[in-house]
Protein backbone atom coordinates (compact mmCIF):
# COMPACT_ATOMS: atom_id res chain seq x y z
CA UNK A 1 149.41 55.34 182.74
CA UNK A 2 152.41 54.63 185.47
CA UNK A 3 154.61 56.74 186.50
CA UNK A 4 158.35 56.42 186.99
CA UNK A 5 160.80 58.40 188.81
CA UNK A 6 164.45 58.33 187.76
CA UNK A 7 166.81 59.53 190.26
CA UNK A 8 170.07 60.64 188.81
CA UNK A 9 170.46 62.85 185.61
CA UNK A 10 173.60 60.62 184.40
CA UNK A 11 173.96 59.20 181.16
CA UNK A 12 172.60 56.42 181.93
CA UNK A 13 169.77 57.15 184.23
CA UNK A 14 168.73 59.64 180.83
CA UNK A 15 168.72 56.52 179.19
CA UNK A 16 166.60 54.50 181.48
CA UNK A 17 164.15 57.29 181.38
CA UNK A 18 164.00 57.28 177.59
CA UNK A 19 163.17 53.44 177.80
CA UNK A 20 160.60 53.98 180.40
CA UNK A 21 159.09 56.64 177.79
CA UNK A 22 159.07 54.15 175.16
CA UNK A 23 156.96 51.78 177.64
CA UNK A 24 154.06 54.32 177.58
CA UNK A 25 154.96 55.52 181.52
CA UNK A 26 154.98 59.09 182.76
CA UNK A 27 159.03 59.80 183.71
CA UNK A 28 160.04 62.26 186.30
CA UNK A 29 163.78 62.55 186.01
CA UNK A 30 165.64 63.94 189.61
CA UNK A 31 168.28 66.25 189.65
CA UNK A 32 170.61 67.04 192.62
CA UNK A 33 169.70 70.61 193.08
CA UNK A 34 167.31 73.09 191.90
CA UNK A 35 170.42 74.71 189.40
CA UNK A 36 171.11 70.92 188.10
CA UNK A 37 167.62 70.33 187.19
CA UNK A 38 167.77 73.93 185.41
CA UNK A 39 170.49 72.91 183.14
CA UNK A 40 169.25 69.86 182.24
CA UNK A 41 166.05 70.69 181.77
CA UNK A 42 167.33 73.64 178.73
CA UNK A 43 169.92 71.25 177.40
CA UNK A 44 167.65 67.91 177.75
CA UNK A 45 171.10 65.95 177.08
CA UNK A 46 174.49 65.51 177.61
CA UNK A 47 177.58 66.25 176.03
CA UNK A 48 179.02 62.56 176.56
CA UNK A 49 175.68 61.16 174.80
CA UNK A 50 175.71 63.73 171.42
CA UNK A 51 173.07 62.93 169.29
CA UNK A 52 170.47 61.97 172.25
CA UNK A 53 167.72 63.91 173.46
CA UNK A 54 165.54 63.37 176.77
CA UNK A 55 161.86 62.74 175.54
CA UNK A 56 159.85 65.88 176.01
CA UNK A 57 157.28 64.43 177.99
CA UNK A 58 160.02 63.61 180.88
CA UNK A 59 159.96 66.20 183.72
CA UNK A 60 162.60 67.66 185.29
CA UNK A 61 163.34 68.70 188.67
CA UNK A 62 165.40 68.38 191.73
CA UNK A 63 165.31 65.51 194.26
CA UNK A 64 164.01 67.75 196.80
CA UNK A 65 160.63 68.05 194.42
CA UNK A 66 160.05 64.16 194.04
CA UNK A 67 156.91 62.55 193.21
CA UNK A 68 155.14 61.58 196.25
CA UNK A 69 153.90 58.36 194.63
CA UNK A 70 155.51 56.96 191.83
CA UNK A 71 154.91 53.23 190.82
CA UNK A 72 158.63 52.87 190.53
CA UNK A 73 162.01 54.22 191.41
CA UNK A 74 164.83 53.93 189.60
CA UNK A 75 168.57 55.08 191.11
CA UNK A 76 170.91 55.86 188.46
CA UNK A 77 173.82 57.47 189.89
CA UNK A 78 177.56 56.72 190.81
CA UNK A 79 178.38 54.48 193.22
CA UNK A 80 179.88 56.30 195.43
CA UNK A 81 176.85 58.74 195.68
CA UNK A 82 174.93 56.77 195.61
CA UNK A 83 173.69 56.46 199.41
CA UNK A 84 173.30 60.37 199.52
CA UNK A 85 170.63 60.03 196.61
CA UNK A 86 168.57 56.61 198.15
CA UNK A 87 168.61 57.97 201.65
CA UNK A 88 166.55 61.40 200.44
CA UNK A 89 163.41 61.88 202.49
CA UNK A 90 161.98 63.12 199.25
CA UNK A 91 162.01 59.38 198.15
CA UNK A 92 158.88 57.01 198.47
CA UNK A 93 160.09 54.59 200.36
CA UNK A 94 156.90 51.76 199.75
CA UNK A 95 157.42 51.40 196.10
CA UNK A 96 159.87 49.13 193.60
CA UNK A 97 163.10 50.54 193.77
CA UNK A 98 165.49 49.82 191.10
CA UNK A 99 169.08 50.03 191.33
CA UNK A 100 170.87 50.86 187.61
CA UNK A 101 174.55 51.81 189.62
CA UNK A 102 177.43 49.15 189.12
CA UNK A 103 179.33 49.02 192.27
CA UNK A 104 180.23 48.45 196.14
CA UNK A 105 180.43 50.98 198.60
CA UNK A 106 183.38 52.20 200.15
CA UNK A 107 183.91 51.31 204.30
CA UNK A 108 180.77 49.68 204.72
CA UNK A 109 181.34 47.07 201.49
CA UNK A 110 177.74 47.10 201.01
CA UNK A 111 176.31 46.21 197.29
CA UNK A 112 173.69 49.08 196.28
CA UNK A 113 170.94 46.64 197.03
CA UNK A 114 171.87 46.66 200.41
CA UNK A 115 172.25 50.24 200.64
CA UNK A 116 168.81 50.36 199.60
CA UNK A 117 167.89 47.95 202.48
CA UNK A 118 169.82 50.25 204.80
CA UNK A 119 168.07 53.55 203.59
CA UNK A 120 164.27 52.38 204.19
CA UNK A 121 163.12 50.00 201.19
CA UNK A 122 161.58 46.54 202.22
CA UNK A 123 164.10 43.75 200.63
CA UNK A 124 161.41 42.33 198.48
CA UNK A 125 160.65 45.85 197.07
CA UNK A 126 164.48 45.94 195.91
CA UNK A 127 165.59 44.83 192.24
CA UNK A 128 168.90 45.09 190.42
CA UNK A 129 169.69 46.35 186.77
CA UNK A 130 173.27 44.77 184.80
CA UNK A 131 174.32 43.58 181.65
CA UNK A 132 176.49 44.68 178.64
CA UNK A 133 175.40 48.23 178.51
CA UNK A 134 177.16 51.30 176.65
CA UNK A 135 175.04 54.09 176.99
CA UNK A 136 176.42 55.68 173.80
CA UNK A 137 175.84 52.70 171.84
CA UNK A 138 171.78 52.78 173.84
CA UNK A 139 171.11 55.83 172.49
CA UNK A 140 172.44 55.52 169.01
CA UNK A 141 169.80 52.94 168.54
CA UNK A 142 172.02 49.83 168.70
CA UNK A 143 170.19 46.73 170.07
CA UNK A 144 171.42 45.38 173.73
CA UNK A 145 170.34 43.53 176.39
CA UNK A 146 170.42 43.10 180.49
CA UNK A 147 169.50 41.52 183.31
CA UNK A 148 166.69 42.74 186.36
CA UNK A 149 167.32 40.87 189.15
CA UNK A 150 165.01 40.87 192.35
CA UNK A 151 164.01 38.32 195.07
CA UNK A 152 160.67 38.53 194.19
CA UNK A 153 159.62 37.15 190.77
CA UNK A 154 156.51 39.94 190.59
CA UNK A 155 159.07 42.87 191.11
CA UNK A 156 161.75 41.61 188.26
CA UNK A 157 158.58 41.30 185.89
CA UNK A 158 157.33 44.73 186.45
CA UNK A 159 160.45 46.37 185.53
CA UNK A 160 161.36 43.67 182.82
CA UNK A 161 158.54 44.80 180.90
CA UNK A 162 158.59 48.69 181.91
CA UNK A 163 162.11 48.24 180.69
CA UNK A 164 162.53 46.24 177.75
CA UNK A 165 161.87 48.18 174.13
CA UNK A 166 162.17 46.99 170.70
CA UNK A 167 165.80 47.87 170.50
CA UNK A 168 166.74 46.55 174.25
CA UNK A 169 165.73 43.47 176.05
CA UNK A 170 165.20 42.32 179.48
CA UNK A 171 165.79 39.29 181.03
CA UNK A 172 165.19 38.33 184.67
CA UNK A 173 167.18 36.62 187.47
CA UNK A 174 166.83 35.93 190.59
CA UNK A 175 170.37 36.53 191.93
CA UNK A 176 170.31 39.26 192.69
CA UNK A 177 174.08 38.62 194.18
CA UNK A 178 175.61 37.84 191.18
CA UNK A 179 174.11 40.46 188.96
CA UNK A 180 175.35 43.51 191.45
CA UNK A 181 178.63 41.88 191.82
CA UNK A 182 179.49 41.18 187.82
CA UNK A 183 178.43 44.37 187.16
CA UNK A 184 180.63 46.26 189.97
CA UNK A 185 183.58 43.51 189.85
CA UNK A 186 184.13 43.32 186.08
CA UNK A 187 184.47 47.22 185.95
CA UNK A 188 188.56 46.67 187.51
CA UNK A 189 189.14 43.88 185.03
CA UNK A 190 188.56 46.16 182.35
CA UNK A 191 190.89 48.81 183.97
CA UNK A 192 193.85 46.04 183.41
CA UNK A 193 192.24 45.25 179.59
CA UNK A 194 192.73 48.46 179.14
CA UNK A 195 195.87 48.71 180.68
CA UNK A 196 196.88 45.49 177.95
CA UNK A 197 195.33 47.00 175.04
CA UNK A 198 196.89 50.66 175.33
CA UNK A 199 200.55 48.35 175.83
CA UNK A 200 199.55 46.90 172.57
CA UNK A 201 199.93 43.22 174.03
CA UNK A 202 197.15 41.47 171.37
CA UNK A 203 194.42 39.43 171.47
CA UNK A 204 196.21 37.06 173.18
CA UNK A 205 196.90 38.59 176.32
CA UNK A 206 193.55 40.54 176.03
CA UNK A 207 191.66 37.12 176.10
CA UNK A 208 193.40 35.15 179.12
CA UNK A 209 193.17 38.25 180.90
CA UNK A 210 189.40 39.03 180.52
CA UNK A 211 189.03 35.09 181.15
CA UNK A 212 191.20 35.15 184.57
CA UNK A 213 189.17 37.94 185.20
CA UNK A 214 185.57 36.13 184.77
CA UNK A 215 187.45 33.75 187.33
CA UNK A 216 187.95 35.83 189.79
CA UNK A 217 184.75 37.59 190.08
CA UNK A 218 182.82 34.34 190.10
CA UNK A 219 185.29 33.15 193.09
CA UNK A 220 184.13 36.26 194.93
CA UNK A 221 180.72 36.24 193.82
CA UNK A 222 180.03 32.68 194.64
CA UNK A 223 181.31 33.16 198.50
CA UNK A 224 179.28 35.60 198.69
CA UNK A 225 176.25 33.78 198.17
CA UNK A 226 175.55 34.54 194.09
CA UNK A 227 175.13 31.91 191.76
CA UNK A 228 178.30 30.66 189.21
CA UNK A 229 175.91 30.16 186.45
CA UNK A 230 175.06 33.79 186.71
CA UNK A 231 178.14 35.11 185.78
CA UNK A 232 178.10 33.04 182.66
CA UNK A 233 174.93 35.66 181.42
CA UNK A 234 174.55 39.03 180.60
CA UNK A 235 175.61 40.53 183.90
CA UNK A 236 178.79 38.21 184.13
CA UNK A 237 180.63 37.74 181.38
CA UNK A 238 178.67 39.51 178.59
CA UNK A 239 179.22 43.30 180.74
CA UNK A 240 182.71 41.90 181.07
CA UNK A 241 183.63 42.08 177.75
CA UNK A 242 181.90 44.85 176.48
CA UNK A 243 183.33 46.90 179.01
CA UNK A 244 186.89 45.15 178.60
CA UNK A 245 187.08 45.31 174.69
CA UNK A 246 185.46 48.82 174.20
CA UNK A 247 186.60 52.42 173.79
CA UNK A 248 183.35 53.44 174.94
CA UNK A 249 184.34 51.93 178.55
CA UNK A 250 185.24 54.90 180.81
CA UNK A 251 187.36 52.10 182.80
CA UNK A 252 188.63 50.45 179.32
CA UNK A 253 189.68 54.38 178.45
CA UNK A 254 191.15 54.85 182.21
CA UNK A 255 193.56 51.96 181.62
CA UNK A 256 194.70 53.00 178.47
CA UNK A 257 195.57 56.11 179.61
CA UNK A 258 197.83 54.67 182.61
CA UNK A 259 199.84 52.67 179.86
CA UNK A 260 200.42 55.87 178.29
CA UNK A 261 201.87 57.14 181.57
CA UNK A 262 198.93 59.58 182.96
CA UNK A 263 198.66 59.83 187.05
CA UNK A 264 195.94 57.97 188.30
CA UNK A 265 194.08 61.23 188.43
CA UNK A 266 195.06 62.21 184.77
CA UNK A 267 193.91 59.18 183.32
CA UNK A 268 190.70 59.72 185.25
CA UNK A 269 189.92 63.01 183.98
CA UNK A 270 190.72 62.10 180.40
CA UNK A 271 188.26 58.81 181.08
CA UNK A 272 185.22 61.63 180.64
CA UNK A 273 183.27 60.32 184.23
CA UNK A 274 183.62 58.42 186.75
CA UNK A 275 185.86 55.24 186.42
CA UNK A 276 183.55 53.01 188.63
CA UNK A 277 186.64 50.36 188.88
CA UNK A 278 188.48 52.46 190.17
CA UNK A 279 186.68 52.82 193.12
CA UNK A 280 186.17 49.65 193.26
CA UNK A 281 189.11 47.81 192.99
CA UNK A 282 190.17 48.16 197.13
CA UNK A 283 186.47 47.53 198.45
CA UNK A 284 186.84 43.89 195.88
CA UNK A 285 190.14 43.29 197.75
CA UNK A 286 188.33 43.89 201.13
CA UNK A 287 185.74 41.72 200.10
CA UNK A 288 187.93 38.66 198.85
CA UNK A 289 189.84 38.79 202.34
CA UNK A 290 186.62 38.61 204.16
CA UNK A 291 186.88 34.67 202.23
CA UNK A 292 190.28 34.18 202.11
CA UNK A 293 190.26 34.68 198.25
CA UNK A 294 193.27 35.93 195.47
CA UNK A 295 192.42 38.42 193.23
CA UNK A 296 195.76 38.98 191.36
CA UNK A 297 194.24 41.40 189.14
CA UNK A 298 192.65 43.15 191.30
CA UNK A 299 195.17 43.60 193.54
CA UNK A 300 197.69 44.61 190.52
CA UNK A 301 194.97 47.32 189.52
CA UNK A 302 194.64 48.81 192.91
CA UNK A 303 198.12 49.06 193.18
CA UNK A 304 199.09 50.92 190.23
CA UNK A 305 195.98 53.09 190.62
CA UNK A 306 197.13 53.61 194.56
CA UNK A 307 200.92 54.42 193.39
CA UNK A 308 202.43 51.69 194.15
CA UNK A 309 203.25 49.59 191.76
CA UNK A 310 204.34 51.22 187.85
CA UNK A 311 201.91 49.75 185.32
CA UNK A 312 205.05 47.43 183.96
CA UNK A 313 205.79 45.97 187.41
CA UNK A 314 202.16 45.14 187.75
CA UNK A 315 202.71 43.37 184.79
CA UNK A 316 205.96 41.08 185.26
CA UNK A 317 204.02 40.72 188.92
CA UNK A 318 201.11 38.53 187.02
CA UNK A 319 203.51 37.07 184.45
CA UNK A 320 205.76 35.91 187.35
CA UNK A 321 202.87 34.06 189.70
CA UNK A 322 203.52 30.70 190.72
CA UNK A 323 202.20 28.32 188.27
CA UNK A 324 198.86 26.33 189.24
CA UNK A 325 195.84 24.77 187.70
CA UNK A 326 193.17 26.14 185.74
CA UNK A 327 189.85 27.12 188.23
């Protein structure tokens, strides 16, 4: 039987463990401290996910604790934190790693692939998880799908099928690129649709912004070496408007609270997690200067969330751009 390690007891990395259950593999599921793994291990869920429970078979216990030899690692935690987690001694370092966070790290700009590379795994051994993916709706037993993206084509298969149940398939890529960066990029587009929908501007608005959206990620993602077709797939466009149209979205949920008025750091706590996009949105700007690329909505998002701007100047500031040609 295989074993799995999942590192990060999030919502989500529950949820990968619960798939890799379903695949017939032994899970180990890594908490940040001994006290963590405690409480998870008595409540086996979360109160974000109600209704799901961790498998029984999945073990429980801190990262300190991990599996020496696992035949896979999966990292399922924030962004953010997510270096502190993949740079663990604890962790094997000569197995597939798998990285299920959506984001891009703050100073260095690094995608989570890369911080893998930095913290010990061999390129090849690296593979990247996006797509259209509320956990809530997961667990519930709602059918979904995503993308596993790795340079080699033997890695993406292994997790494709360690990964894919009757209720959630995999597909495979090998842009790896493009998957990390329309899963990290389209989380501050949905900050603005969010922003739209809580100002009650309709379907409309909602649609040409989600669509100028998809067009500036694939700018950025194409400089930086990903493929354009890629963001037409699940990773692209179909997390992009899951996350842009639904209340399940912690960034959709974020934005709607800034129309309402909330501080940045209001609207974050009433989100229920961490608003990925929000971290985000200045490391994207970073990014597109590296190119010489506009992101207008970015750059409208990170300055409302930064104080800047008021959500209604952002507003009249993308209304009142210079007009130009579609592309």
């Amino acid at each position: 039987m295989p074993s799995f390690t999942v590192a990060g007891a999030t919502s989500w990395g529950m949820t990968l463990a619960s798939f890799l259950v379903q695949g017939g593999a032994g899970v180990t599921l890594l908490a940040r401290t001994p006290d963590e793994a405690a409480t998870v291990d008595r409540d086996r869920g979360l109160a974000r996910l109600p209704g799901f429970e961790l498998p029984a078979s999945v073990a429980i216990c801190p990262v300190d604790a991990a599996p020496a030899t696992p035949d896979g690692i999966v990292v399922a935690v924030p962004a953010q934190s997510f270096r502190a987690m993949a740079e663990h001694p604890a962790l094997a370092r000569d197995v597939p790693v798998l990285t299920a966070a959506k984001g891009i790290e703050h100073g260095s700009l690094l995608r989570m692939s890369e911080v893998l590379a930095a913290c010990g795994w061999p390129p090849e051994r690296i593979s990247a998880l996006s797509g259209p993916n509320l956990a809530r709706e997961i667990v519930a037993g709602l059918p979904a799908a995503s993308t596993v993206a790795s340079a080699g084509e033997a890695e993406a298969e292994m997790w494709q099928r360690a990964l894919s149940t009757s209720r959630f398939r995999v597909y495979r890529s090998p842009d790896i690129v493009g998957v990390e960066l329309g899963g990290a990029l389209k989380n501050v587009v949905a900050i603005a649709a969010g922003v739209g929908a809580g100002l009650g501007l309709g379907a409309n608005a909602l649609a040409s912004l989600t669509t100028r959206g998809l067009a500036e990620i694939t700018r950025l993602a194409v400089a930086e070496g990903a493929s354009a077709t890629t963001l037409l797939g699940l990773a692209g466009v179909g997390d992009l408007m899951a996350t842009c149209y639904s209340p399940l979205s912690r960034n959709h949920r974020f934005g709607e609270r800034l129309a309402a008025g909330d501080a940045p750091e209001q609207a974050m706590e009433a989100a229920g997690g961490v608003v990925e996009g929000a971290a985000t949105a200045p490391v994207a700007l970073a990014l597109a200067a590296r190119h010489g690329l506009d992101m207008p909505i970015a750059e409208q998002v990170n300055a409302v969330i930064s104080g800047e701007r008021s959500v209604t100047d952002a507003l009249e500031a993308l209304l009142s751009r210079d007009l130009r040609a579609e592309g």
